[in-house]
N, C-alpha and C. Protein backbone atom coordinates (compact mmCIF):
# COMPACT_ATOMS: atom_id res chain seq x y z
N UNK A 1 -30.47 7.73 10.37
CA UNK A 1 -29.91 8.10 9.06
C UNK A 1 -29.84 6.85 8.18
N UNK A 2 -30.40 6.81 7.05
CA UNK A 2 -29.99 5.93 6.00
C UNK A 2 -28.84 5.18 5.54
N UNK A 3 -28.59 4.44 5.24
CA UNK A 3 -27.35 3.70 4.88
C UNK A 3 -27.23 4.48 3.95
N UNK A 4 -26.36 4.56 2.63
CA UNK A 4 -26.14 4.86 1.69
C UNK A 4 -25.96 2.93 1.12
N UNK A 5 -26.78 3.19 -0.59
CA UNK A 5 -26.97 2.28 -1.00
C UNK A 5 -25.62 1.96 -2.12
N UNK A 6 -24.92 0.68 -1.78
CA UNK A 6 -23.67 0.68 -2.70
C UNK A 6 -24.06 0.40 -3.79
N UNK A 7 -23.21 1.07 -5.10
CA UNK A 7 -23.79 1.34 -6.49
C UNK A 7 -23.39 -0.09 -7.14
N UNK A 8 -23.64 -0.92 -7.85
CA UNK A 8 -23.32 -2.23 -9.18
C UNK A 8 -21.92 -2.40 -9.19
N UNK A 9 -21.22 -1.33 -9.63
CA UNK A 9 -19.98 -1.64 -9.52
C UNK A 9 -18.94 -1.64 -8.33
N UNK A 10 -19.70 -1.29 -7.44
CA UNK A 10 -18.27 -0.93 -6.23
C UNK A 10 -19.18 -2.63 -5.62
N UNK A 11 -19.89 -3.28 -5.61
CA UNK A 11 -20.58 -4.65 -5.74
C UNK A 11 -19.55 -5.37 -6.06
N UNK A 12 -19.43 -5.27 -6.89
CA UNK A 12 -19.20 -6.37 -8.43
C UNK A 12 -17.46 -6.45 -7.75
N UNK A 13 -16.68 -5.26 -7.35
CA UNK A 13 -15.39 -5.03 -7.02
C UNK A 13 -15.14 -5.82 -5.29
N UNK A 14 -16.45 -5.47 -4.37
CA UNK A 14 -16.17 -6.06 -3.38
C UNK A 14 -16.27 -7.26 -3.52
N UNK A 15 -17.52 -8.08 -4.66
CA UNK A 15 -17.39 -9.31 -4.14
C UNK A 15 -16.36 -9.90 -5.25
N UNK A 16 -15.66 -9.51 -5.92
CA UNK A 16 -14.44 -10.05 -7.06
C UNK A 16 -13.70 -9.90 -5.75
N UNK A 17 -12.87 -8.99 -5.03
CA UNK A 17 -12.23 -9.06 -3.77
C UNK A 17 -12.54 -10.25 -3.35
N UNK A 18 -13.80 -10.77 -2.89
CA UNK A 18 -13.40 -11.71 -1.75
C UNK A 18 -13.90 -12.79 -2.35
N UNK A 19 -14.02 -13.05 -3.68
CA UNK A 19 -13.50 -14.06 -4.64
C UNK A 19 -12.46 -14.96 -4.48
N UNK A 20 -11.35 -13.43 -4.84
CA UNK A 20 -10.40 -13.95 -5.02
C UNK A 20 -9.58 -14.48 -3.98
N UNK A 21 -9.81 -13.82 -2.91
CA UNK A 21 -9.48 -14.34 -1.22
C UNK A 21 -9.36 -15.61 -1.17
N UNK A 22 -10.91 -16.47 -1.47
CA UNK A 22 -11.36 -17.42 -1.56
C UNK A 22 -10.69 -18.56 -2.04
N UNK A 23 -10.05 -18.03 -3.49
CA UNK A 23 -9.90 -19.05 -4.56
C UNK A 23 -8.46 -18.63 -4.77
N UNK A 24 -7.94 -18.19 -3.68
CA UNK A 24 -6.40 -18.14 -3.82
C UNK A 24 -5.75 -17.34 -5.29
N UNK A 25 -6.69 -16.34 -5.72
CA UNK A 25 -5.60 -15.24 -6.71
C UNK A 25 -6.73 -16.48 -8.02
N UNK A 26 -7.72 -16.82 -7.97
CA UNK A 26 -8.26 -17.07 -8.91
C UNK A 26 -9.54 -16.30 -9.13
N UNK A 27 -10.19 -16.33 -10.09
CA UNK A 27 -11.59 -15.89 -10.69
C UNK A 27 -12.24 -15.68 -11.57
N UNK A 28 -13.66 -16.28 -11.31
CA UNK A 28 -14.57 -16.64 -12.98
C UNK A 28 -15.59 -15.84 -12.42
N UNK A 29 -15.84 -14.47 -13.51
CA UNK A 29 -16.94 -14.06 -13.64
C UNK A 29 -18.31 -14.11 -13.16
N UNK A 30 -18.94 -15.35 -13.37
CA UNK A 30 -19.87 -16.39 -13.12
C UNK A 30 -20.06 -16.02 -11.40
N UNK A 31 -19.25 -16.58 -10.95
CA UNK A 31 -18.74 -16.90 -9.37
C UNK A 31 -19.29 -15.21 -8.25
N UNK A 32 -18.69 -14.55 -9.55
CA UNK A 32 -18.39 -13.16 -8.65
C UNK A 32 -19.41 -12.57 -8.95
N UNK A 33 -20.23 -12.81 -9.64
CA UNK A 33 -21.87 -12.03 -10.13
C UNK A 33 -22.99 -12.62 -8.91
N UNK A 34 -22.57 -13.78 -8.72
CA UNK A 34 -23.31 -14.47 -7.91
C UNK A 34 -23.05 -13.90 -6.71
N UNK A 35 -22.05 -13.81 -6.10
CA UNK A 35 -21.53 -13.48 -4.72
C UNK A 35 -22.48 -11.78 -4.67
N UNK A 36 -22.19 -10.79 -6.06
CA UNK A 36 -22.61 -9.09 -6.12
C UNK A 36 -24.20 -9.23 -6.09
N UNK A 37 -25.17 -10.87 -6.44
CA UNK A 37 -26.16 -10.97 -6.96
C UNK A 37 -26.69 -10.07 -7.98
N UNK A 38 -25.96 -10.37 -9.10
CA UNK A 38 -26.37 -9.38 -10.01
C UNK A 38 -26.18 -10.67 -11.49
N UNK A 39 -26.08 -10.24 -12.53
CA UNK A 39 -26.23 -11.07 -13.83
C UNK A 39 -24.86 -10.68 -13.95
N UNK A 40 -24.43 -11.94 -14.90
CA UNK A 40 -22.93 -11.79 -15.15
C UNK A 40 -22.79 -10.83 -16.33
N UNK A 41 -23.98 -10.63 -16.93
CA UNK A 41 -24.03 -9.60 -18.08
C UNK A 41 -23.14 -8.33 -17.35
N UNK A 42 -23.93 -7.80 -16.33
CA UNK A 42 -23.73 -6.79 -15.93
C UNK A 42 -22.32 -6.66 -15.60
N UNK A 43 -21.43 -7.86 -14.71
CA UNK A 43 -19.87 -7.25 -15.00
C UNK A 43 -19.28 -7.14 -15.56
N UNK A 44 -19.63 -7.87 -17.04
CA UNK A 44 -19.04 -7.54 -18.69
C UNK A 44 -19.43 -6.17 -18.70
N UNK A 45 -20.36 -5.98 -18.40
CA UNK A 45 -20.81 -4.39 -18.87
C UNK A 45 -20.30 -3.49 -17.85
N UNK A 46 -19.69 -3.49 -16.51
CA UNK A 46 -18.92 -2.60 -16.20
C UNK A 46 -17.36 -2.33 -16.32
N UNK A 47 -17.27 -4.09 -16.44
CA UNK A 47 -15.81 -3.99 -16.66
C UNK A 47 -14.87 -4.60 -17.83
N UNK A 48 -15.51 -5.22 -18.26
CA UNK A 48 -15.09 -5.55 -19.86
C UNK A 48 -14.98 -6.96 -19.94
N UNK A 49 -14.46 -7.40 -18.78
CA UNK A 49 -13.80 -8.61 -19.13
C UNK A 49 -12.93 -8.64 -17.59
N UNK A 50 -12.47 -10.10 -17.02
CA UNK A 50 -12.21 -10.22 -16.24
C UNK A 50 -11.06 -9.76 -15.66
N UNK A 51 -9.78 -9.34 -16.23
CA UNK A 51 -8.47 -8.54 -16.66
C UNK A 51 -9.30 -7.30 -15.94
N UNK A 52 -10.27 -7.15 -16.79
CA UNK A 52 -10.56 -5.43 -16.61
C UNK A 52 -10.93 -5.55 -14.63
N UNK A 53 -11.95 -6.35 -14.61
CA UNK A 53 -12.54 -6.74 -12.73
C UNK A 53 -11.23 -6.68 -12.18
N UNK A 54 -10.31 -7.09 -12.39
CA UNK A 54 -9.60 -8.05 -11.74
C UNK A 54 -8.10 -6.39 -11.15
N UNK A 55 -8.08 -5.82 -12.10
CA UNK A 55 -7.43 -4.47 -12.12
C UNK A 55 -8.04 -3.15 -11.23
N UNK A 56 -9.98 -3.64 -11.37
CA UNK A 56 -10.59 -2.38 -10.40
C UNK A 56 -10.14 -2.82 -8.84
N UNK A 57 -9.93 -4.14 -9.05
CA UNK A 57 -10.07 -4.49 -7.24
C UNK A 57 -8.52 -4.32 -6.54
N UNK A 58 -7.77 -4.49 -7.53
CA UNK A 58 -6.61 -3.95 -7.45
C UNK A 58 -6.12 -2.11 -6.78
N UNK A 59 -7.02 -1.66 -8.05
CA UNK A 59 -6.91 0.04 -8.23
C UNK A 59 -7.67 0.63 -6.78
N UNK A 60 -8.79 -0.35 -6.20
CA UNK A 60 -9.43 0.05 -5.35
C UNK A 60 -8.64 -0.12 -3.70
N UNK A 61 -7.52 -1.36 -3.71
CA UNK A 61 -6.78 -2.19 -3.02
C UNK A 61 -5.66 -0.78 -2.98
N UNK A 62 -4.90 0.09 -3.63
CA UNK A 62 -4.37 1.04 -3.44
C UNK A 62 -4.55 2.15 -3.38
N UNK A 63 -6.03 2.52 -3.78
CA UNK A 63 -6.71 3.72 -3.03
C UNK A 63 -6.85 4.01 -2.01
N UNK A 64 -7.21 2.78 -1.02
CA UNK A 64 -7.18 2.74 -0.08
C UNK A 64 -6.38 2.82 0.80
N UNK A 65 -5.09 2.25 0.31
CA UNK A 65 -3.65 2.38 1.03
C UNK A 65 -2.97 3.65 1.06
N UNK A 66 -3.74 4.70 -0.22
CA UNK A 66 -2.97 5.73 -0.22
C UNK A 66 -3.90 6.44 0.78
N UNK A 67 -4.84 6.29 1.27
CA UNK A 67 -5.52 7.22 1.82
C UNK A 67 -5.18 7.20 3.12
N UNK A 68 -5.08 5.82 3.80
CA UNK A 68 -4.76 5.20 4.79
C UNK A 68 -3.08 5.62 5.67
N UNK A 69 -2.24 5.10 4.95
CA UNK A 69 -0.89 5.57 5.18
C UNK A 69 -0.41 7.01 4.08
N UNK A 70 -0.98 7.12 3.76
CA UNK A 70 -0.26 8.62 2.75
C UNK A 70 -0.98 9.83 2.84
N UNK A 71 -1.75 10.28 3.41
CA UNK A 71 -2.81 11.17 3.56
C UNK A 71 -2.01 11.89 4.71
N UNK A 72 -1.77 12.79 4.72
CA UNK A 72 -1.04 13.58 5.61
C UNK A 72 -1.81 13.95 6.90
N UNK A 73 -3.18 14.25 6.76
CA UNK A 73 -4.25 14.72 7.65
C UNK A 73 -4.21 13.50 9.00
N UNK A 74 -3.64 12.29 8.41
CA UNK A 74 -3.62 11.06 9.46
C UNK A 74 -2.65 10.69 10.24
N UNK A 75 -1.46 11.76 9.88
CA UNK A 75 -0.38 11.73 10.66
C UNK A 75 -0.08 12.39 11.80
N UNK A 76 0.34 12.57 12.90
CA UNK A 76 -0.19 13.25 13.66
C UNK A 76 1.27 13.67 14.57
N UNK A 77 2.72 13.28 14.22
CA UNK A 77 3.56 13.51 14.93
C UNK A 77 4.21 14.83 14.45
N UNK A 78 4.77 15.62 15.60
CA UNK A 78 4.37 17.10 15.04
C UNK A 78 6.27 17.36 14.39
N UNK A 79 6.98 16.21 13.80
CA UNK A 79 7.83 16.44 13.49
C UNK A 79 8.27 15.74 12.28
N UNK A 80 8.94 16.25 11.72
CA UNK A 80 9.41 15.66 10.17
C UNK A 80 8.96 13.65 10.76
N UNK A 81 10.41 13.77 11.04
CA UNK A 81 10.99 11.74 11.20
C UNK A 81 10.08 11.28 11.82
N UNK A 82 9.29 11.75 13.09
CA UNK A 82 8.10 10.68 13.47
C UNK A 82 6.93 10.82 12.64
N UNK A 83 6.48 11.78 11.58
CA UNK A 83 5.20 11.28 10.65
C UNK A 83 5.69 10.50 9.54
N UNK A 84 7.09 10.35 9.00
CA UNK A 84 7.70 9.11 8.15
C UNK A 84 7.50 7.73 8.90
N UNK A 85 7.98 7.54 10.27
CA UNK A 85 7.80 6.25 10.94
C UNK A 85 6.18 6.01 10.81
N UNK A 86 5.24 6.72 11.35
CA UNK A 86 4.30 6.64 11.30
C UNK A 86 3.53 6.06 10.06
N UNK A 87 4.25 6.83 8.91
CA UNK A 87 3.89 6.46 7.62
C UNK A 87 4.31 5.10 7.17
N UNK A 88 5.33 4.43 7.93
CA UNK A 88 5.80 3.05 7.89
C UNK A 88 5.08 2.10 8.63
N UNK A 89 4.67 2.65 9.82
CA UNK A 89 3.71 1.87 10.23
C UNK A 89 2.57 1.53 9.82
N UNK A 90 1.68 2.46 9.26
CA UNK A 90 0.27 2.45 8.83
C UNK A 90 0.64 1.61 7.50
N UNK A 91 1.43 1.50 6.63
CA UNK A 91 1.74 1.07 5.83
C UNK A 91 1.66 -0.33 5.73
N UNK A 92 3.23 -0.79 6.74
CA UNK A 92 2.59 -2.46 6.79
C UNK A 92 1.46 -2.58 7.94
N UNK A 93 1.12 -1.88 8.72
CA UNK A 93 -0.06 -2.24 8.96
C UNK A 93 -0.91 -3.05 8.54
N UNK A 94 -1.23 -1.91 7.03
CA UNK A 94 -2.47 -1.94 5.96
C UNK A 94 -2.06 -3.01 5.65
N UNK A 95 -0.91 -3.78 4.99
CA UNK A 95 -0.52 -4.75 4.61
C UNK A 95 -1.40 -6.23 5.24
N UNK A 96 -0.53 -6.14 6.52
CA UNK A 96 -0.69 -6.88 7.39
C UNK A 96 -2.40 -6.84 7.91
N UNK A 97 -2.90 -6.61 8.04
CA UNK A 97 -4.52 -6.50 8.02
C UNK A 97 -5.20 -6.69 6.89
N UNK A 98 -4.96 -6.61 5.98
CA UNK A 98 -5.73 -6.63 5.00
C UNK A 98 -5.66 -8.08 4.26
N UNK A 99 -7.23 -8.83 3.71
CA UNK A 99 -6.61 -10.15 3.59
C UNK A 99 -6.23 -10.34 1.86
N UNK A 100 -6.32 -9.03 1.09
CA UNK A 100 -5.99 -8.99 -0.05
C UNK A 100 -4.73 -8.72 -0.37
N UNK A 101 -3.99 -8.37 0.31
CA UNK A 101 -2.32 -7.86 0.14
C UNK A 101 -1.54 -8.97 0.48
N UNK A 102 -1.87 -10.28 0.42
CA UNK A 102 -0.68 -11.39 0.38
C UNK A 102 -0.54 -11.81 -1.30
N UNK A 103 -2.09 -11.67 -1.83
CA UNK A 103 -1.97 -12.04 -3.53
C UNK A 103 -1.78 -10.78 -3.74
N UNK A 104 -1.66 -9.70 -3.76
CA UNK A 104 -1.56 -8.02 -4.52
C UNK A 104 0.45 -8.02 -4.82
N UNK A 105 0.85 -8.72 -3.64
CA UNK A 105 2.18 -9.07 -3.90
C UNK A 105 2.68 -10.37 -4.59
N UNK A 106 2.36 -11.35 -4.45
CA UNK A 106 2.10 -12.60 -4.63
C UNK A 106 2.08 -13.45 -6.04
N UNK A 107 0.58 -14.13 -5.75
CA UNK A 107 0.19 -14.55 -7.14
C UNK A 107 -0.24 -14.15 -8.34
N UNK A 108 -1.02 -12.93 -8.17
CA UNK A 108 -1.23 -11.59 -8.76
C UNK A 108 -0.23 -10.69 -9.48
N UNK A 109 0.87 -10.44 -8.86
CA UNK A 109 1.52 -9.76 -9.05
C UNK A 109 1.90 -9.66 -10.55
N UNK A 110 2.27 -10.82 -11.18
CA UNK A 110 2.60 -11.37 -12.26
C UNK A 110 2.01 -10.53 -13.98
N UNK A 111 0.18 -10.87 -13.08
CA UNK A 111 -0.39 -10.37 -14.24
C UNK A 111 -0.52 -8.88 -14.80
N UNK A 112 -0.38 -8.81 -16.17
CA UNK A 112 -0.46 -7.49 -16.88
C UNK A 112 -1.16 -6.52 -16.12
N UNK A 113 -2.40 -6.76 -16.01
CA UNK A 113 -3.40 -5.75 -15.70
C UNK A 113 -2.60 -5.85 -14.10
N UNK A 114 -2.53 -5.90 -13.07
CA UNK A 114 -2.00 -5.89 -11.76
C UNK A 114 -1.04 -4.87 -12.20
N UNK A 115 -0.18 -5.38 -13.06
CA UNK A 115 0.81 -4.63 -12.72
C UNK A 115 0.80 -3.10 -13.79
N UNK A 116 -0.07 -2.76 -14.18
CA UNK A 116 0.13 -1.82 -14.92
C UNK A 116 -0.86 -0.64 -13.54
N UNK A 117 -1.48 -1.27 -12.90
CA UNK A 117 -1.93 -0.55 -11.67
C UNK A 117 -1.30 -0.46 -11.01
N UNK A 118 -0.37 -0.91 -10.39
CA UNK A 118 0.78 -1.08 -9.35
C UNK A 118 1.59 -0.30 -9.90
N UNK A 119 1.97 -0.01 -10.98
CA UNK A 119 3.12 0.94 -11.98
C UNK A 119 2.58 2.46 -11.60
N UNK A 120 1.62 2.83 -11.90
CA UNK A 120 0.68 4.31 -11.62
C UNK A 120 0.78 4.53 -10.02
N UNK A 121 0.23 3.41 -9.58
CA UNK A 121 0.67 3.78 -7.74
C UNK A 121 1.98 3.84 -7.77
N UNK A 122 2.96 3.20 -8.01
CA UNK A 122 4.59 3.73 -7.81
C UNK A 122 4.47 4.99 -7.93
N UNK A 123 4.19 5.65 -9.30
CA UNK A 123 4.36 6.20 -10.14
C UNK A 123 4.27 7.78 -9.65
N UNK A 124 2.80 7.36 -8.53
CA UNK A 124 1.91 8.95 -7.77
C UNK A 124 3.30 8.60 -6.50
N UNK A 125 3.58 7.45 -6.19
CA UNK A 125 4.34 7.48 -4.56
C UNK A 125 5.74 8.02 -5.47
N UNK A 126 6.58 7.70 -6.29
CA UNK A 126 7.88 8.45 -6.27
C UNK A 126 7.59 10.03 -6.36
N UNK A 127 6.25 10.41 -7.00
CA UNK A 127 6.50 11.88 -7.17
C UNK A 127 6.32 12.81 -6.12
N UNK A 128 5.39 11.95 -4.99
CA UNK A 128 5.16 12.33 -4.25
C UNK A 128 6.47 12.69 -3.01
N UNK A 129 6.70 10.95 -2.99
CA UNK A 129 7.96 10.75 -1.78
C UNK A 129 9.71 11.90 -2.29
N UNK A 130 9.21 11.88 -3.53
CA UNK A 130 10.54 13.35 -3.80
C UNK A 130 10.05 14.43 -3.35
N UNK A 131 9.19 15.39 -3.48
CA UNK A 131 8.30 16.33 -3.17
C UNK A 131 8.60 15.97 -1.55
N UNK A 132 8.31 14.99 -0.86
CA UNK A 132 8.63 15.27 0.82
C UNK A 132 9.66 15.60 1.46
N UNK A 133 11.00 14.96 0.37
CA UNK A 133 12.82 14.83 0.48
C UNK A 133 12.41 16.12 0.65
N UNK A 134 11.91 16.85 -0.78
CA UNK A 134 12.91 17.99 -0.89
C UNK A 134 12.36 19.23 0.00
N UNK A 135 10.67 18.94 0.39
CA UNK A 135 10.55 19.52 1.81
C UNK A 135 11.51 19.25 3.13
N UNK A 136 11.90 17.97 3.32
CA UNK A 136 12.88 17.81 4.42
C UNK A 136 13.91 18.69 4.28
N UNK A 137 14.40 18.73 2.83
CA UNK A 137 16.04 19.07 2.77
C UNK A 137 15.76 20.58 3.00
N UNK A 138 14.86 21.20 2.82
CA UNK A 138 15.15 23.18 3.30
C UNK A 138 14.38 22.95 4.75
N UNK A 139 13.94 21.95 5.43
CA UNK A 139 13.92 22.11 6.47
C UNK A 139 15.25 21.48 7.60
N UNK A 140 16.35 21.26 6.80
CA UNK A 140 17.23 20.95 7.47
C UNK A 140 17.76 19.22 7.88
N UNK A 141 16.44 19.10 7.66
CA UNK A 141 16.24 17.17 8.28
C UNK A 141 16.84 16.65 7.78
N UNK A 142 17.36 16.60 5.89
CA UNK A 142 18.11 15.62 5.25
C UNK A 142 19.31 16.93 4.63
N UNK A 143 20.15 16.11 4.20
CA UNK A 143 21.09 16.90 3.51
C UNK A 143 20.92 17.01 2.07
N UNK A 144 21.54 18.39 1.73
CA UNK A 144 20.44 18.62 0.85
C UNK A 144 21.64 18.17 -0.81
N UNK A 145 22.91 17.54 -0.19
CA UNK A 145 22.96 16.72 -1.68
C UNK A 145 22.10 15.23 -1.85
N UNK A 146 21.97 14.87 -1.33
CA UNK A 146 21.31 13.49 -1.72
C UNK A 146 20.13 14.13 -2.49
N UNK A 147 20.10 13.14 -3.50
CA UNK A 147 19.09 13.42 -5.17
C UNK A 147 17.56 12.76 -4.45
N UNK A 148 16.84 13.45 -4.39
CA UNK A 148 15.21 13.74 -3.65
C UNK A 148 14.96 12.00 -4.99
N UNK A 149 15.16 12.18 -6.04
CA UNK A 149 14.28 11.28 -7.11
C UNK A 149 15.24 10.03 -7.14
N UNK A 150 16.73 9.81 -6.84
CA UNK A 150 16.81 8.59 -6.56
C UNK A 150 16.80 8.03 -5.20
N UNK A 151 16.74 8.98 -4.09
CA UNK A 151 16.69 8.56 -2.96
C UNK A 151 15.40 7.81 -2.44
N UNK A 152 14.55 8.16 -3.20
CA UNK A 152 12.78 7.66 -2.87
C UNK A 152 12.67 6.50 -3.48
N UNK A 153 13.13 6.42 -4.93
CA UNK A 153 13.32 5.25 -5.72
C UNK A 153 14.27 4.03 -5.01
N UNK A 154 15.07 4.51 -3.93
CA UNK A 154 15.76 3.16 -3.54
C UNK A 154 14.87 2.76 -2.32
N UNK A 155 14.59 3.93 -1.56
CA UNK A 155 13.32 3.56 -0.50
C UNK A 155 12.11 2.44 -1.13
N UNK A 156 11.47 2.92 -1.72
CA UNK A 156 10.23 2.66 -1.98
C UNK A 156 10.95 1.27 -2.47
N UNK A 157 11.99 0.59 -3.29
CA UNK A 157 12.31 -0.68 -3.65
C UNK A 157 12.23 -1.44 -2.53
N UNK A 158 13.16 -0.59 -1.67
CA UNK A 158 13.82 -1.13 -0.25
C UNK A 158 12.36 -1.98 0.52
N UNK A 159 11.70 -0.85 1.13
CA UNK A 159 10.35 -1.34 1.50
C UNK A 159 9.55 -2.19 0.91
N UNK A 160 9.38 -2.46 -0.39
CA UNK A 160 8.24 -2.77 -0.77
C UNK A 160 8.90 -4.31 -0.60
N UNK A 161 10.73 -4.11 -1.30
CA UNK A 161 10.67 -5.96 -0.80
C UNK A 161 10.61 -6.53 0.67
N UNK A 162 11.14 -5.67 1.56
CA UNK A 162 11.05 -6.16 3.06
C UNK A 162 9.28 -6.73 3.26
N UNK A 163 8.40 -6.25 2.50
CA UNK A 163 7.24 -6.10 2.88
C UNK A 163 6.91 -7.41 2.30
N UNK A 164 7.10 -7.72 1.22
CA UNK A 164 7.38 -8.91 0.30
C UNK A 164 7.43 -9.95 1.00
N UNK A 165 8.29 -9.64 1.35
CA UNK A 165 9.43 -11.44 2.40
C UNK A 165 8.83 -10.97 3.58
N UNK A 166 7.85 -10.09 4.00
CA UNK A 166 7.04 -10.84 5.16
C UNK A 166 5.69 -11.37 4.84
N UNK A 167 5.24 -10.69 4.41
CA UNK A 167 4.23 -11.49 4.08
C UNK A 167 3.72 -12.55 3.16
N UNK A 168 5.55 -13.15 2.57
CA UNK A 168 4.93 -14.27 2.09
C UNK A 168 5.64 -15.59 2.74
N UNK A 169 6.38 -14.91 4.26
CA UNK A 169 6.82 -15.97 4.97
C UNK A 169 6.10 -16.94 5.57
N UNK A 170 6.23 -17.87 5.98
CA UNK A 170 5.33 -18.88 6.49
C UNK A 170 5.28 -18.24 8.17
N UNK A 171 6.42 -17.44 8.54
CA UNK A 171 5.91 -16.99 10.29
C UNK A 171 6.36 -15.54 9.89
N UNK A 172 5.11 -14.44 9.72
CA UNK A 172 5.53 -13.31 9.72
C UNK A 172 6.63 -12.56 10.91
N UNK A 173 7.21 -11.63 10.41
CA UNK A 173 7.93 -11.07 11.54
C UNK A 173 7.08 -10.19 12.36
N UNK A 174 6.91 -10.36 13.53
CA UNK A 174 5.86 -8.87 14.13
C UNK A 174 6.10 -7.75 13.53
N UNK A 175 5.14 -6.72 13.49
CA UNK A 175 4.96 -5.82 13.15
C UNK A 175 5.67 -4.78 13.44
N UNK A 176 5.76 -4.55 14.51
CA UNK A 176 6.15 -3.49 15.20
C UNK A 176 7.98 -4.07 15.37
N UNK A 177 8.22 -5.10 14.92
CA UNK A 177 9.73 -5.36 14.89
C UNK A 177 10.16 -5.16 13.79
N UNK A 178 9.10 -5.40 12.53
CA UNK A 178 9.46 -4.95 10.66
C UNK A 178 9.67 -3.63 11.31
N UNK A 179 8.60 -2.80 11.86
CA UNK A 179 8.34 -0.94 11.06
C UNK A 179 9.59 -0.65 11.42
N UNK A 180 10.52 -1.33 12.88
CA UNK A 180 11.61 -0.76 13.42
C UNK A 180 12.93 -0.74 12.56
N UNK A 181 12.79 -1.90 11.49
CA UNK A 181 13.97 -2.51 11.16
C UNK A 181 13.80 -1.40 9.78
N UNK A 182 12.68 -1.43 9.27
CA UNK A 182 12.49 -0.59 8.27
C UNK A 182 12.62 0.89 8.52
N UNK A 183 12.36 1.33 9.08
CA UNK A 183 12.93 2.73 10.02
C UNK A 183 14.76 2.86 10.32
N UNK A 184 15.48 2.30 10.34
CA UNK A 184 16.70 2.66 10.25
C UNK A 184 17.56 2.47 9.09
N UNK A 185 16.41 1.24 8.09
CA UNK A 185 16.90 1.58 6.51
C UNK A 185 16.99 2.87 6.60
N UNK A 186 15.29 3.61 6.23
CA UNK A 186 15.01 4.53 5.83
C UNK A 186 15.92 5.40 6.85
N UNK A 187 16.13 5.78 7.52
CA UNK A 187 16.78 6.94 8.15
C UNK A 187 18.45 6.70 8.44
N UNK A 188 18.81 5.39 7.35
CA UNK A 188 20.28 5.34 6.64
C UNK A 188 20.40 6.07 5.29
N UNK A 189 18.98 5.54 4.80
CA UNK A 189 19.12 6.58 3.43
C UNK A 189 18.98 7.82 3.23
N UNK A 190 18.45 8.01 4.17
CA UNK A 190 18.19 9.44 3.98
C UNK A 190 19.23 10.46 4.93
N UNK A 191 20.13 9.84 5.14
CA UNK A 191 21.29 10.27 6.29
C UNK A 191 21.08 11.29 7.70
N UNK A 192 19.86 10.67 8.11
CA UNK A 192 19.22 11.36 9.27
C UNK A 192 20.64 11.29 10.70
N UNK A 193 20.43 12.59 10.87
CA UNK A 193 21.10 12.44 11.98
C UNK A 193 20.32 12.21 13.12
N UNK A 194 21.26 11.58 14.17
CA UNK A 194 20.63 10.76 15.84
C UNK A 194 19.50 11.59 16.28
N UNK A 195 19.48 13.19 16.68
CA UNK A 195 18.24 13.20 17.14
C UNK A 195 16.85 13.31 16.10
N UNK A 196 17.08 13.34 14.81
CA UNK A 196 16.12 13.44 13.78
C UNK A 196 15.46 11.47 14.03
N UNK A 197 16.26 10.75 14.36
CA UNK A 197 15.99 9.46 13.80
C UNK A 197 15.39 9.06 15.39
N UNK A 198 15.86 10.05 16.36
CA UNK A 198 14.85 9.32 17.64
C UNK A 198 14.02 10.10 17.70
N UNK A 199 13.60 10.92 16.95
CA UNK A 199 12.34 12.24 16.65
C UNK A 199 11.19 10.57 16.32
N UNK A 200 12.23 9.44 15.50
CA UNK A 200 10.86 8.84 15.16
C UNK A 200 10.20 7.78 16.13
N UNK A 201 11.16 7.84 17.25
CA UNK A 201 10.33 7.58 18.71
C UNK A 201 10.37 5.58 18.77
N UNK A 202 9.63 5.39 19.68
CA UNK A 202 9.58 3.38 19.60
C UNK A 202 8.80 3.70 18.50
N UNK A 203 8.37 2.12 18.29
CA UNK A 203 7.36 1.52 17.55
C UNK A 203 6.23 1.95 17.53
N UNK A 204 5.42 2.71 16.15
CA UNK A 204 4.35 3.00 15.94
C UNK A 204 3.33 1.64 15.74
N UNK A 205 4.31 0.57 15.42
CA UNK A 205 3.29 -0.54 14.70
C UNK A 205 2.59 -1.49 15.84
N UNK A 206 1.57 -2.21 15.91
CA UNK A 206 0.72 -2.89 17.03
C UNK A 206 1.65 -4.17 16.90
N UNK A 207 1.81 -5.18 17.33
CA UNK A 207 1.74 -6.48 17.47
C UNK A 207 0.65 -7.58 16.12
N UNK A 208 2.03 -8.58 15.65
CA UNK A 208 1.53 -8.99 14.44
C UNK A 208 0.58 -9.51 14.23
């Protein structure tokens, strides 16, 4: 069977990715045409301008994460609280594996275009992560006063800084010792009772 041939721009996005790897959250045009072997014309012409590159590799950096940890089809524990742990695991996983998610938090973070992509991914995860509350809450799992839209909103803060301060520590914490620690946030906030919260079983996460 044939490869499938990658199109100019999903090019131009992998090698701006590992650009920026390179050059520590930096990048010139020039650099990254060379790496796609293509003319630098051509990434003006897909992406406008380097802001614009610099936002696809981003947008592409959380596509992937949503597909990865948020895709329901990939979860596989046949109960509410262990496909949430699960979902914590694959999560920093992705983090932790990936060599673009130390600047996506990082040095990056800062800039406009980053963060107006990072705003839209919140944006799909709070509407989503309410939509799951409020499946939990008629299935009994959470109680059903806690507010589905600020309860996700303190999660998703909660996590994203734990995730933060590991990976921009100089000795990460293992993995599978974050997902744990992050797992009894989450199943404080969400006021899981004891056997819902050992529904989410040991450690889904591998070793750091």
């Amino acid at each position: 069977m044939a490869i499938p041939k990658i199109g100019t721009p999903e090019r131009l996005v992998r090698a701006a990715q590992e650009e920026l790897v390179h050059s520590h959250g930096l990048l010139e045009m020039q650099a990254v045409a060379k790496r796609a072997k293509v003319s630098v014309g051509l990434a003006y012409h897909h992406f406008g301008s380097k802001a614009g590159l610099i936002a696809a590799v981003v947008e592409a950096f959380y596509n992937r994460l949503e597909e990865v940890a948020f895709n329901p089809s990939n979860l596989v524990s046949p109960d509410w609280a262990g496909r949430e742990k699960e979902r914590i695991a694959a999560y920093i996983s992705f983090h932790y594996d990936h060599p673009f998610a130390p600047l996506v938090v990082g040095p990056l973070s800062r800039a406009p275009e980053v963060l107006d992509v990072e705003q839209a991914f919140t944006k799909r995860q709070l509407v989503a992560g309410a939509y799951n509350i409020r499946a939990a809450q008629r299935q009994g799992v959470i109680p059903a006063a806690l507010d589905p839209h600020l309860t996700i909103a303190l999660m998703i803060g909660g996590i994203r800084q734990a995730l933060i301060g590991a990976l921009t520590s100089s000795h990460r914490p293992d993995r599978a010792e974050l997902t744990d620690k992050i797992w009894v946030f989450v199943a404080g906030a969400l006021r899981l009772a004891e056997p819902a919260i050992q529904q989410g079983g040991m450690s889904l996460g591998r070793s750091a």
